[in-house]
Protein backbone atom coordinates (compact mmCIF):
# COMPACT_ATOMS: atom_id res chain seq x y z
CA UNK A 1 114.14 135.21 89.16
CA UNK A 2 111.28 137.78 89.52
CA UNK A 3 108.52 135.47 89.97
CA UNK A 4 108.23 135.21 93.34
CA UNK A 5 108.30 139.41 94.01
CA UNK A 6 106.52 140.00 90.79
CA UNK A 7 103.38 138.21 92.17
CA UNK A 8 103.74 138.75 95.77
CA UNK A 9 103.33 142.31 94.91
CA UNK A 10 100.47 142.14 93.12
CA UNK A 11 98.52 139.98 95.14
CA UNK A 12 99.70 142.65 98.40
CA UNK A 13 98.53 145.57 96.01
CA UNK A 14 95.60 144.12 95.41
CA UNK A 15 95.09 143.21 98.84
CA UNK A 16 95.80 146.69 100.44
CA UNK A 17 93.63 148.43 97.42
CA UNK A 18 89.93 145.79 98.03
CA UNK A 19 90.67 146.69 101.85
CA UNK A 20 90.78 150.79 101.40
CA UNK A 21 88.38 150.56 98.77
CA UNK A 22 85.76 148.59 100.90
CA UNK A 23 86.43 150.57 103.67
CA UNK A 24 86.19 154.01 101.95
CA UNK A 25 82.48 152.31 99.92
CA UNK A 26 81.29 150.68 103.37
CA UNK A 27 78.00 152.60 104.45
CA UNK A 28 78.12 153.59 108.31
CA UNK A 29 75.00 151.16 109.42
CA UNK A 30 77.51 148.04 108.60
CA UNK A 31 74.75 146.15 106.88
CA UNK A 32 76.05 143.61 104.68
CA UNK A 33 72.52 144.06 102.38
CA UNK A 34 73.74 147.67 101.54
CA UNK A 35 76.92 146.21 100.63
CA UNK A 36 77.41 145.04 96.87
CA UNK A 37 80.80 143.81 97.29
CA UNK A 38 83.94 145.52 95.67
CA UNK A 39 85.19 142.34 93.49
CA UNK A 40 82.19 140.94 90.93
CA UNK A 41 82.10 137.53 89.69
CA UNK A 42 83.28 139.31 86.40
CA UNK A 43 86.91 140.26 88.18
CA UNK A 44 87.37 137.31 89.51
CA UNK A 45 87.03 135.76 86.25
CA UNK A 46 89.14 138.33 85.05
CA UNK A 47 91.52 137.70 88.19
CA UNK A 48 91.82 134.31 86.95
CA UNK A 49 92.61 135.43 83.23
CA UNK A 50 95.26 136.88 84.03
CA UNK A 51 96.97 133.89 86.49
CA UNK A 52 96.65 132.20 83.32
CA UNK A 53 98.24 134.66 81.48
CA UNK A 54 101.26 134.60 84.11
CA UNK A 55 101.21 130.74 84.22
CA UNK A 56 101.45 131.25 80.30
CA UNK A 57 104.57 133.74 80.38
CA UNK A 58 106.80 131.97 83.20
CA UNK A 59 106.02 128.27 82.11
CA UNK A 60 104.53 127.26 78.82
CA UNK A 61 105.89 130.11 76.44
CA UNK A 62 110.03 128.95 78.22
CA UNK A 63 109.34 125.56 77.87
CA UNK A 64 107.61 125.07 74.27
CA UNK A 65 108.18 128.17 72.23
CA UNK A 66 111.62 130.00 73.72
CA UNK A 67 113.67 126.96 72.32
CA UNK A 68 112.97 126.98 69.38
CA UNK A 69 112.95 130.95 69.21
CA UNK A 70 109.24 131.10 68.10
CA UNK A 71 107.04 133.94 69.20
CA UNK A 72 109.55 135.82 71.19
CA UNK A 73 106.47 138.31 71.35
CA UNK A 74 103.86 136.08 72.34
CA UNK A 75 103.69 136.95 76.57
CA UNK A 76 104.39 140.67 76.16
CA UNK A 77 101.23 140.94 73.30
CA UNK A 78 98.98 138.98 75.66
CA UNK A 79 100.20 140.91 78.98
CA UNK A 80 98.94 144.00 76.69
CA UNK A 81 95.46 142.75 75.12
CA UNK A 82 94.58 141.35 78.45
CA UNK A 83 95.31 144.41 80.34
CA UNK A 84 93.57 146.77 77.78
CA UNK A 85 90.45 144.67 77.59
CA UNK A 86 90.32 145.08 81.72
CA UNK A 87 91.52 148.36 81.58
CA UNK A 88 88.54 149.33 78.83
CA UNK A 89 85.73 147.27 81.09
CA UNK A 90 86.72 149.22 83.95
CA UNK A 91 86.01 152.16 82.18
CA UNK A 92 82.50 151.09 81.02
CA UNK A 93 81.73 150.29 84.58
CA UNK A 94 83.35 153.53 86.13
CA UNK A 95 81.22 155.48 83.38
CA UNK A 96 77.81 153.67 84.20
CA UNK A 97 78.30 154.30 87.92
CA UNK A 98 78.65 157.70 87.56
CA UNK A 99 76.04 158.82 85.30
CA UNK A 100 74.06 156.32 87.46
CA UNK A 101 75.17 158.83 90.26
CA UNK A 102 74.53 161.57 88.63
CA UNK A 103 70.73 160.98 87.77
CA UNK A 104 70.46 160.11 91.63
CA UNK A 105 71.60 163.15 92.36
CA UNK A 106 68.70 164.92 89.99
CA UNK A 107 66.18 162.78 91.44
CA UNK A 108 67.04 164.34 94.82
């Protein structure tokens, strides 16, 4: 029943959030060499992940496992691992930009 608003808003978050980002990162010169892009091939393989994941909970786990009341658990423990690995690598690469900013800024 959710489906359909459940991933229309995350695809219009994400949407709205890679368009203020890039605008807010975007140098004034426009050059697209400056520009390293917001998404990396890593988040959209991570992107993917978890459209697998959400294929996963709405259609396998209903059809194969709900039945037969097996692993009632199952979606809501790989929402969580999946989300907390890409929660964690965002982190790491939040960390390494700034201290990467930081020893610019000590160069200078």
């Amino acid at each position: 029943e959710e489906l359909l608003l459940k991933v229309s808003s995350f695809l219009l978050f994400l949407s709205f959030a890679v368009f203020l980002l890039e605008r807010a990162t975007t140098d004034n010169s426009g050059s697209k060499e400056t520009q390293a892009g917001l998404i990396t091939k890593v988040d959209k393989a991570w992107l993917c992940v978890l459209g697998i994941v959400l294929v996963f909970m709405e259609v396998v786990h209903p059809l194969l496992l709900k039945p037969y009341d097996r692993m009632e658990f199952l979606p809501l423990m790989a929402t969580s691992v999946v989300c907390a690995i890409g929660l964690v690598w965002c982190w790491i690469q939040s960390g390494i930009k700034m201290v990467a900013s930081v020893e610019h800024a000590l160069v200078i």
